[in-house]
Protein backbone atom coordinates (compact mmCIF):
# COMPACT_ATOMS: atom_id res chain seq x y z
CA UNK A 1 -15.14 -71.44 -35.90
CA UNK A 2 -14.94 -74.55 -34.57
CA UNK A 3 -17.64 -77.56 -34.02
CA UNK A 4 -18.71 -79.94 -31.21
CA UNK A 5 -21.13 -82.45 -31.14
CA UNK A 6 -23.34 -84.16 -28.09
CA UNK A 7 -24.18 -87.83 -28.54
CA UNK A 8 -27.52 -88.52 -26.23
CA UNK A 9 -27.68 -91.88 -25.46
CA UNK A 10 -31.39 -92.19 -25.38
CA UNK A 11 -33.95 -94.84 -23.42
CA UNK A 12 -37.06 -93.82 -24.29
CA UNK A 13 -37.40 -90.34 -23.89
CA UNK A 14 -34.76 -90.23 -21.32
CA UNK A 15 -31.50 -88.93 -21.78
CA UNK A 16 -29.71 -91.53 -19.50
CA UNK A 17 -26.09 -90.72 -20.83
CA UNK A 18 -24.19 -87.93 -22.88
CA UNK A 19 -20.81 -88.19 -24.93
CA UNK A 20 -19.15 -84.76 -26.02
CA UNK A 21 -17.17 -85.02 -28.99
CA UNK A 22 -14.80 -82.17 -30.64
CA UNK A 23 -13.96 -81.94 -34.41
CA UNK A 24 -11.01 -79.85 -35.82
CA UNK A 25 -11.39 -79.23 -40.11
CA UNK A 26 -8.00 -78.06 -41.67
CA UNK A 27 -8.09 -76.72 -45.25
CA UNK A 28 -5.10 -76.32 -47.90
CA UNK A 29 -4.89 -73.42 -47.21
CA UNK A 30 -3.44 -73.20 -43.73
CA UNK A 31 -0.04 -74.30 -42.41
CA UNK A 32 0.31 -77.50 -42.04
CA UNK A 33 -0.43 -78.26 -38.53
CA UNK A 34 -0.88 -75.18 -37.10
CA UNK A 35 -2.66 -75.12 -34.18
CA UNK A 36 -6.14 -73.31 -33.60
CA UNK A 37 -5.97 -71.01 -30.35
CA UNK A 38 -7.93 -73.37 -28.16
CA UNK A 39 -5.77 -76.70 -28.73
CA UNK A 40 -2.28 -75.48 -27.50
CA UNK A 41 0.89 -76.98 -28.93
CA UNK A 42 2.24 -80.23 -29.64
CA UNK A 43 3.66 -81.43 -26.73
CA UNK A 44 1.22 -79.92 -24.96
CA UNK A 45 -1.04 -82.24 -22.34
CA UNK A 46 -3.82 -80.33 -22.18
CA UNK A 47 -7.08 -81.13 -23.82
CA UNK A 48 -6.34 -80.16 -27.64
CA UNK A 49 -3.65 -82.96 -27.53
CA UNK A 50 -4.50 -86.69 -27.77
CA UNK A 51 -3.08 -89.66 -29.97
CA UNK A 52 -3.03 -90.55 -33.09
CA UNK A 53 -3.34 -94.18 -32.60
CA UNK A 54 -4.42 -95.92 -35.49
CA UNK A 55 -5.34 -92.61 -37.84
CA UNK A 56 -1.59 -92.17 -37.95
CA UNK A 57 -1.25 -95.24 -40.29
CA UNK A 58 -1.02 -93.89 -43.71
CA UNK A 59 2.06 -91.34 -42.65
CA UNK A 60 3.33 -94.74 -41.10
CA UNK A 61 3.39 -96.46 -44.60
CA UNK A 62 4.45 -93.39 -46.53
CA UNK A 63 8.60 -93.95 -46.11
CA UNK A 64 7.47 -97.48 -47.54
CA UNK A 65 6.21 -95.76 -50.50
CA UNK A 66 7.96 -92.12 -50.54
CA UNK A 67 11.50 -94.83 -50.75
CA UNK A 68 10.34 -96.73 -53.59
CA UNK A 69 10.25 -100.09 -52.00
CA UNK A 70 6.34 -100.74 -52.42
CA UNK A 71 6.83 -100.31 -55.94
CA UNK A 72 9.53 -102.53 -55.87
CA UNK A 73 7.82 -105.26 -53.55
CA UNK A 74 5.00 -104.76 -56.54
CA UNK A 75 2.34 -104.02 -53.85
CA UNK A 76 -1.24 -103.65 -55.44
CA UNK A 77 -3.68 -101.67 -54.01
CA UNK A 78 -5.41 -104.07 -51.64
CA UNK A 79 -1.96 -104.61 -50.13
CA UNK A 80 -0.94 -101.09 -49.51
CA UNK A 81 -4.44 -100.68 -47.78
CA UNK A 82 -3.94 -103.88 -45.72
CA UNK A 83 -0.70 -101.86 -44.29
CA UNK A 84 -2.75 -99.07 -43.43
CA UNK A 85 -5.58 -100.72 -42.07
CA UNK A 86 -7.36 -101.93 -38.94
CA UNK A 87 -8.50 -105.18 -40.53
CA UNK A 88 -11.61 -106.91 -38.95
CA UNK A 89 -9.07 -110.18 -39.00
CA UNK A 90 -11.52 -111.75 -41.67
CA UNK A 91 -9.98 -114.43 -44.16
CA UNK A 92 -8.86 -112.37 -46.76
CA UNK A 93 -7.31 -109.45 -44.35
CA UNK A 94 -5.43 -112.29 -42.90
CA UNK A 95 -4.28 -114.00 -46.91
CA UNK A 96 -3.39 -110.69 -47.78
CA UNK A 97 -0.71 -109.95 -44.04
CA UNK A 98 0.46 -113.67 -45.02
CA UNK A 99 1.47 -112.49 -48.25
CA UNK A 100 3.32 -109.85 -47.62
CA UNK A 101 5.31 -111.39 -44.94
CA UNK A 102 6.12 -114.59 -47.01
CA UNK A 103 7.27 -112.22 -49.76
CA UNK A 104 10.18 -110.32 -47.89
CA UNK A 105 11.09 -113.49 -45.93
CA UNK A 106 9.02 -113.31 -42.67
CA UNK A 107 6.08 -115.51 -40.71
CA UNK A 108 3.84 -114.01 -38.41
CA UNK A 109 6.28 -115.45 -35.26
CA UNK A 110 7.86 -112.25 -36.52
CA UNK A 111 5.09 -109.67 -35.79
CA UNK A 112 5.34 -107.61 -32.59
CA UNK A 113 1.80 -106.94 -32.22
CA UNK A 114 0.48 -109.69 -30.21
CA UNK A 115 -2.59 -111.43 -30.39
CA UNK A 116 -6.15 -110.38 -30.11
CA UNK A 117 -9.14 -111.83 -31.15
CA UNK A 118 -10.50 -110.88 -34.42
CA UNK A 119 -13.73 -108.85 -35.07
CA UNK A 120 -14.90 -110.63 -37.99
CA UNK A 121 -17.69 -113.67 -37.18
CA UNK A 122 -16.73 -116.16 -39.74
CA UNK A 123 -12.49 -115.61 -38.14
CA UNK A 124 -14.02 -115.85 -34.23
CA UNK A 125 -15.49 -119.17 -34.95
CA UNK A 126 -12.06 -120.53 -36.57
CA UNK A 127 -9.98 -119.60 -33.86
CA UNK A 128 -12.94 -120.68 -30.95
CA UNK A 129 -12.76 -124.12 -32.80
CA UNK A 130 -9.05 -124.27 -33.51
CA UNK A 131 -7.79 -122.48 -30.45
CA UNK A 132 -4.03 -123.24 -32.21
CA UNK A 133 -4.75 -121.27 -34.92
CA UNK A 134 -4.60 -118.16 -32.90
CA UNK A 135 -1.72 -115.63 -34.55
CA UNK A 136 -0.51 -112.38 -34.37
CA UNK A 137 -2.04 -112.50 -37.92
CA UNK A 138 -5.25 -112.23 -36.57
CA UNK A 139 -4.45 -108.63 -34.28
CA UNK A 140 -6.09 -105.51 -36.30
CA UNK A 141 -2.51 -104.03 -36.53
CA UNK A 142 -0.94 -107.15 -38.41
CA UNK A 143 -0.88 -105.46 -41.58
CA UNK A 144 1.05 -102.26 -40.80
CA UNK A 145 3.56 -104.35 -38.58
CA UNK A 146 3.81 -106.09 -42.03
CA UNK A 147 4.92 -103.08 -43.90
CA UNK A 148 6.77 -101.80 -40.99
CA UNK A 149 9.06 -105.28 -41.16
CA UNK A 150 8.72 -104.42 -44.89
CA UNK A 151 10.83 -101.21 -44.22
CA UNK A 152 13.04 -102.78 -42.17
CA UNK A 153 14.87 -105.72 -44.47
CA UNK A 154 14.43 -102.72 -48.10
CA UNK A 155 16.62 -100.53 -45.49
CA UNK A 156 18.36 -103.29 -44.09
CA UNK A 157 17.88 -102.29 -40.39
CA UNK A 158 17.50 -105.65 -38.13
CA UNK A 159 13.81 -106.76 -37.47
CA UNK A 160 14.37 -107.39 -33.88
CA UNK A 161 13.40 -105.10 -31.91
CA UNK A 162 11.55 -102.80 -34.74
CA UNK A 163 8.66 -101.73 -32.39
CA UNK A 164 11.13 -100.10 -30.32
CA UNK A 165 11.00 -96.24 -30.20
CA UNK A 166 15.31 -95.59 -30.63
CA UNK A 167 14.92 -98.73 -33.46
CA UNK A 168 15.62 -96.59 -36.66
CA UNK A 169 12.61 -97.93 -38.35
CA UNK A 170 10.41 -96.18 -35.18
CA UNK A 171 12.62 -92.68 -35.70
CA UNK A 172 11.89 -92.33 -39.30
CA UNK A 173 7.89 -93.01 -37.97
CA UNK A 174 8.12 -90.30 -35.51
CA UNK A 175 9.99 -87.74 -38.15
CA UNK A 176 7.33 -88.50 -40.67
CA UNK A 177 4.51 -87.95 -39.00
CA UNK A 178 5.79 -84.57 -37.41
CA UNK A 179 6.52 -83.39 -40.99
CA UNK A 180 2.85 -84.61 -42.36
CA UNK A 181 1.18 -82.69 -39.57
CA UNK A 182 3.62 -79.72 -39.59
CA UNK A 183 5.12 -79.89 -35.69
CA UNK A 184 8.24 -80.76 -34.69
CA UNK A 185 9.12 -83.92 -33.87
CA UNK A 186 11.14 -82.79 -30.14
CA UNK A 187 7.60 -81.63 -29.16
CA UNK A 188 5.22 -85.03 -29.88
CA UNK A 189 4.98 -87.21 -26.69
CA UNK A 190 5.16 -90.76 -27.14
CA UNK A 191 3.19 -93.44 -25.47
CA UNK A 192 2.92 -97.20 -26.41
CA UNK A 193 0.52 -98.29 -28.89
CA UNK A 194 -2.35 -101.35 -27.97
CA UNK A 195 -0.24 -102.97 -31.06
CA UNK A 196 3.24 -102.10 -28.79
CA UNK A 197 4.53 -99.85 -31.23
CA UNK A 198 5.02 -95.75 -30.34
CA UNK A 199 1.87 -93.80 -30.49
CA UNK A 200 1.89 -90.03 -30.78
CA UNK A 201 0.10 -86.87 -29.01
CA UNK A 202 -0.56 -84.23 -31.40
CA UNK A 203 -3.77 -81.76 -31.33
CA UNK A 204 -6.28 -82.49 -32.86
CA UNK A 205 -5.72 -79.35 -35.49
CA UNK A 206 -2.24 -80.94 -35.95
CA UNK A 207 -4.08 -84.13 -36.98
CA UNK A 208 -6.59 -82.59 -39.52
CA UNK A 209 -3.80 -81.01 -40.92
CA UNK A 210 -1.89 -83.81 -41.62
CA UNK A 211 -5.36 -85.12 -43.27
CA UNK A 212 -5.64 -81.94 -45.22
CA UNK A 213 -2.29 -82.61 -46.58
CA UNK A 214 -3.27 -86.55 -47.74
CA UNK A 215 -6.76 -84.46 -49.05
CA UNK A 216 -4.90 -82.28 -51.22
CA UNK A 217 -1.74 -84.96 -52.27
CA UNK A 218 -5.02 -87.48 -53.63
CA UNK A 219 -6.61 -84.74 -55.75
CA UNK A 220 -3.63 -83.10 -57.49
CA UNK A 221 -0.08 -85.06 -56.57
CA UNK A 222 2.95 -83.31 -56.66
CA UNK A 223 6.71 -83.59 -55.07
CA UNK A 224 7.41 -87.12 -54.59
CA UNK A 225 6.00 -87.31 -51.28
CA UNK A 226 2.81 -86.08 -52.26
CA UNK A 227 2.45 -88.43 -55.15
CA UNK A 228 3.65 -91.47 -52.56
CA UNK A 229 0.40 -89.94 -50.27
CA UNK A 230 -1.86 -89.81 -53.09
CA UNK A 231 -0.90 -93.70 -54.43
CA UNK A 232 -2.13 -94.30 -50.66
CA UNK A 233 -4.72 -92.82 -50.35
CA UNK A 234 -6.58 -93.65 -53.37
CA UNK A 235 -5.37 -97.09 -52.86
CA UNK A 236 -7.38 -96.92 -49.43
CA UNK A 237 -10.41 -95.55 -51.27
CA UNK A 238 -10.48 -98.05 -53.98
CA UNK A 239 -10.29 -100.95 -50.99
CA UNK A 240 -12.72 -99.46 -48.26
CA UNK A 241 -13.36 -103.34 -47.09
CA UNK A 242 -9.44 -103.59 -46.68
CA UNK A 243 -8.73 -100.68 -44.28
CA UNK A 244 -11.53 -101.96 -41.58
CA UNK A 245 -14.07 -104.69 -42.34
CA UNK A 246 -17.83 -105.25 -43.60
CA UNK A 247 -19.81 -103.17 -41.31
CA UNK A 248 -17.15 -101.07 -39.69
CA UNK A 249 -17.43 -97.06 -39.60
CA UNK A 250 -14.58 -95.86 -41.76
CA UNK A 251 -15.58 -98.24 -44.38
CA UNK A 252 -19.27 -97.50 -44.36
CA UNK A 253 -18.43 -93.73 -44.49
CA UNK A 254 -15.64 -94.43 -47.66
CA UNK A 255 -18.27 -96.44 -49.20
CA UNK A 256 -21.14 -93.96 -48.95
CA UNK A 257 -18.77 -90.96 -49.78
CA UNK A 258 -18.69 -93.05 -53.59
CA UNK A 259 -15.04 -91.95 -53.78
CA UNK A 260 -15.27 -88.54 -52.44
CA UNK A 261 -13.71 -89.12 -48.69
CA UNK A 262 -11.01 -91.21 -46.84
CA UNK A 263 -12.01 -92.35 -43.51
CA UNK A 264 -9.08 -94.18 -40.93
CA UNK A 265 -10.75 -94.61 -37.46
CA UNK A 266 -8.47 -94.79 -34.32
CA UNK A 267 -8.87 -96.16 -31.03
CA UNK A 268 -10.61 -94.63 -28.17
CA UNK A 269 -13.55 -93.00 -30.09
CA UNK A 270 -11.05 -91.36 -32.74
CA UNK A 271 -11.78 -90.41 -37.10
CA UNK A 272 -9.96 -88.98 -39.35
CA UNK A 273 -11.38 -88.06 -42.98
CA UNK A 274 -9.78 -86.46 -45.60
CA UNK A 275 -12.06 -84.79 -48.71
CA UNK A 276 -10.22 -84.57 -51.85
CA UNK A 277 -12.44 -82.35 -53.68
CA UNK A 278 -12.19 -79.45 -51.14
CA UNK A 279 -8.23 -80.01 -49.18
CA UNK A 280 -9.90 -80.91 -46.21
CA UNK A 281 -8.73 -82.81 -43.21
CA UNK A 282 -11.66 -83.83 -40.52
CA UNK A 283 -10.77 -84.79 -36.75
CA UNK A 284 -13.31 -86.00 -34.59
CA UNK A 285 -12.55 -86.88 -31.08
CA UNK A 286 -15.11 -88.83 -28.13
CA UNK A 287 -13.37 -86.69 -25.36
CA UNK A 288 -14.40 -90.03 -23.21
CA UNK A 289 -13.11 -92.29 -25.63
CA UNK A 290 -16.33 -93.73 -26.05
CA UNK A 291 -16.60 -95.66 -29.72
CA UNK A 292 -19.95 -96.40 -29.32
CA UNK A 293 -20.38 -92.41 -29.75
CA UNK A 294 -18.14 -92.27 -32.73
CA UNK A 295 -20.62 -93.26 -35.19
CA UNK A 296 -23.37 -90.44 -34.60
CA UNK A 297 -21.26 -87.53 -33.69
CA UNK A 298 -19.31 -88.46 -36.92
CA UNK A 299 -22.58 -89.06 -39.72
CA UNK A 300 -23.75 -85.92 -38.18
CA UNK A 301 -20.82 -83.77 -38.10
CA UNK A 302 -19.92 -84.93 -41.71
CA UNK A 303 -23.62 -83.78 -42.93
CA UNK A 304 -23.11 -80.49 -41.26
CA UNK A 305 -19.47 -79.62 -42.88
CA UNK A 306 -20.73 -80.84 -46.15
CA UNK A 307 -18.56 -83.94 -46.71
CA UNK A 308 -21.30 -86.27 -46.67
CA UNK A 309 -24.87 -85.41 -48.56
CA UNK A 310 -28.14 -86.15 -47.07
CA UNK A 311 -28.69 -88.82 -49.51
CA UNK A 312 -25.48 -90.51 -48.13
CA UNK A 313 -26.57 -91.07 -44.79
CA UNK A 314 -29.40 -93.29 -45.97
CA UNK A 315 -26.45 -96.33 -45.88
CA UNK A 316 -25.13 -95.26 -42.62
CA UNK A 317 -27.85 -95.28 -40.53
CA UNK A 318 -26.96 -98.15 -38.63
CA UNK A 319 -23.97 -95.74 -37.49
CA UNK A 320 -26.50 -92.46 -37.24
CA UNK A 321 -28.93 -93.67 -35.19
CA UNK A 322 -27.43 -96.93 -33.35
CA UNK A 323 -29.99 -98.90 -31.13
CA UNK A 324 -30.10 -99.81 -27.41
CA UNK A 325 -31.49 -103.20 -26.74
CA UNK A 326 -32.72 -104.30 -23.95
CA UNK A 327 -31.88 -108.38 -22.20
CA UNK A 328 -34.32 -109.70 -24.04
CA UNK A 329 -33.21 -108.27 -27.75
CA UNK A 330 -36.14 -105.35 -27.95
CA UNK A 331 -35.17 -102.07 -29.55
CA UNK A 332 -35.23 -99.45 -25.87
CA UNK A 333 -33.81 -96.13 -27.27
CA UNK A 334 -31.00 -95.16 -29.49
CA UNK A 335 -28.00 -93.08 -29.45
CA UNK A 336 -28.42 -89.36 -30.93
CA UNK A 337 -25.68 -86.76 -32.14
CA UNK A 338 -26.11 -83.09 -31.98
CA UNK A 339 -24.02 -81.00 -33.77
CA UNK A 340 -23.06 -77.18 -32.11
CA UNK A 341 -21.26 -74.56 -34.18
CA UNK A 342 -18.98 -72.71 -31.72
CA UNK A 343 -18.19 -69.15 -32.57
CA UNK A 344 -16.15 -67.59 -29.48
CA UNK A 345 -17.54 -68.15 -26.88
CA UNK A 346 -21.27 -68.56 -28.67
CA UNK A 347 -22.33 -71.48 -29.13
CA UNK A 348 -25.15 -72.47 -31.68
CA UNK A 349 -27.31 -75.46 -31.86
């Protein structure tokens, strides 16, 4: 079984515009990674793989953690969810990335990620009135460039040039996330991140999985690595505001799950969600990369599998239901997800 979901962007009563999403759910008890018959193999470029982009980030900090230097560094949890996040670039995302880099020696002159401008208000107006004040700092990647640099001087590996796929740094990335999402590494293509480090293709089965694996590592621990994925992981759901920002999907979804789900959103319409209480790893994909259709597909999907309960979505509606406005600020129509359960090739509304 498998699920889909159609997000109607609505004006009125017309259907002007439709987003198809697809959604792969992994349990504990599968292999990790293995792929369902429809999404082919890693390495594969056909529709079941796409990348990881920023979902990938907690298998990105794990050697951090999994090596013992977080605990060493004496990284709280706000910290280790800064270097997993996509910050909103508010104040405190950026105090925290400062932090970190002035404790193992670094300034943000060292950061590869480039600059962007940040999505949080009170940030914008700082940099629009102090157009110096612009910084890598402010880019939604800054923190996990911080850990990443992090890695580099505990292993004593250069810092130049650790974005770099044949750095070291980016080959222990690559071998990590293959073994968290059970393929082999020889078979993930590699692109370039918006942030300018690697960026993998895996299904999105191979994804879940990976998620299924965090689900299972935060409920019960285990091995070493699986108690380095569970510090993690509850470390992202005890600082929901951390991994995105005040208003941002993944957070909103952590915060209405009470504790119950991780969320990690990922560029071009991409969600990952891992649910402790049942092993679980969730992928949702916008096959159009369309993040405006992220929000309903996902509240709606979630409801259907279970992971979120009806009286969750009352706090999420802005992300259920999103409105279209017209020029003049009037509320025109709304955007709609429909979930389909796909059996074969049946397919049920």
């Amino acid at each position: 079984m498998r699920l889909q979901a159609e997000v109607l962007v609505l004006r009125g009563a017309i259907a002007e515009s439709r987003h198809r999403v697809q959604c792969a759910v992994a349990d504990a008890g599968a292999p990790a990674g293995a792929p369902a018959p429809e999404s082919g193999a890693a390495g594969d470029t056909g529709p079941g793989v796409t990348s990881f982009r920023s979902a990938a980030k907690p298998f990105q900090l794990l050697p951090l953690v999994e090596r013992g230097h977080a605990e060493r560094l004496g990284c709280t949890d706000a910290e280790l969810a800064i270097m997993a996040a996509s910050h909103s670039g508010s104040r405190a995302h950026l105090a925290l990335v400062r932090g970190l880099l002035e404790r193992i020696g670094c300034t943000a002159a060292d950061l590869a990620c480039g600059y962007h401008d940040p999505m949080d208000a009170e940030s914008l107006a700082d940099v629009q009135r102090e157009p110096d004040s612009k910084s890598p700092l402010h880019n939604n990647c800054s923190g996990k460039h911080a850990g990443m640099l992090a890695l580099a001087r505990a292993e004593a590996w250069p810092i130049t040039g650790y974005e770099r796929p044949e750095h070291p740094l980016q080959q222990l990335m690559l071998r990590t996330i293959a073994e968290c999402c059970g393929v082999s590494a020889a078979t993930i293509p590699l692109g370039v991140d918006g942030c300018s480090v690697p960026v993998f293709g895996l299904p999105l089965t191979a994804m879940a999985q990976g998620y299924a694996r965090l689900a299972v590592a935060m409920a019960s621990g285990g091995d070493g690595r699986a108690r380095a994925l569970q510090r993690i992981g509850r470390a992202m759901v005890a600082q929901p505001v951390t991994v995105e920002g005040v208003g941002r999907l993944a957070t909103d979804i952590m915060l209405a799950g009470r504790g119950r789900l991780l969320a990690k959103s990922g560029a071009e319409g991409l969600l990952l969600v891992a649910q402790p209480a049942t092993g679980r790893g969730i992928a949702i994909k916008c096959e159009d990369g369309a993040m405006r259709a992220l929000g309903p597909a996902a509240v709606e999907l979630l409801l259907a599998l279970g992971a979120l309960e009806p009286g969750d979505a009352a706090s999420l509606v802005l992300h259920r239901r999103p409105p279209v406005h017209d020029a003049a600020g009037h509320v025109v129509g709304a955007l709609e997800g429909r979930v389909r359960v796909v059996v074969g090739d049946d397919v049920r509304a």
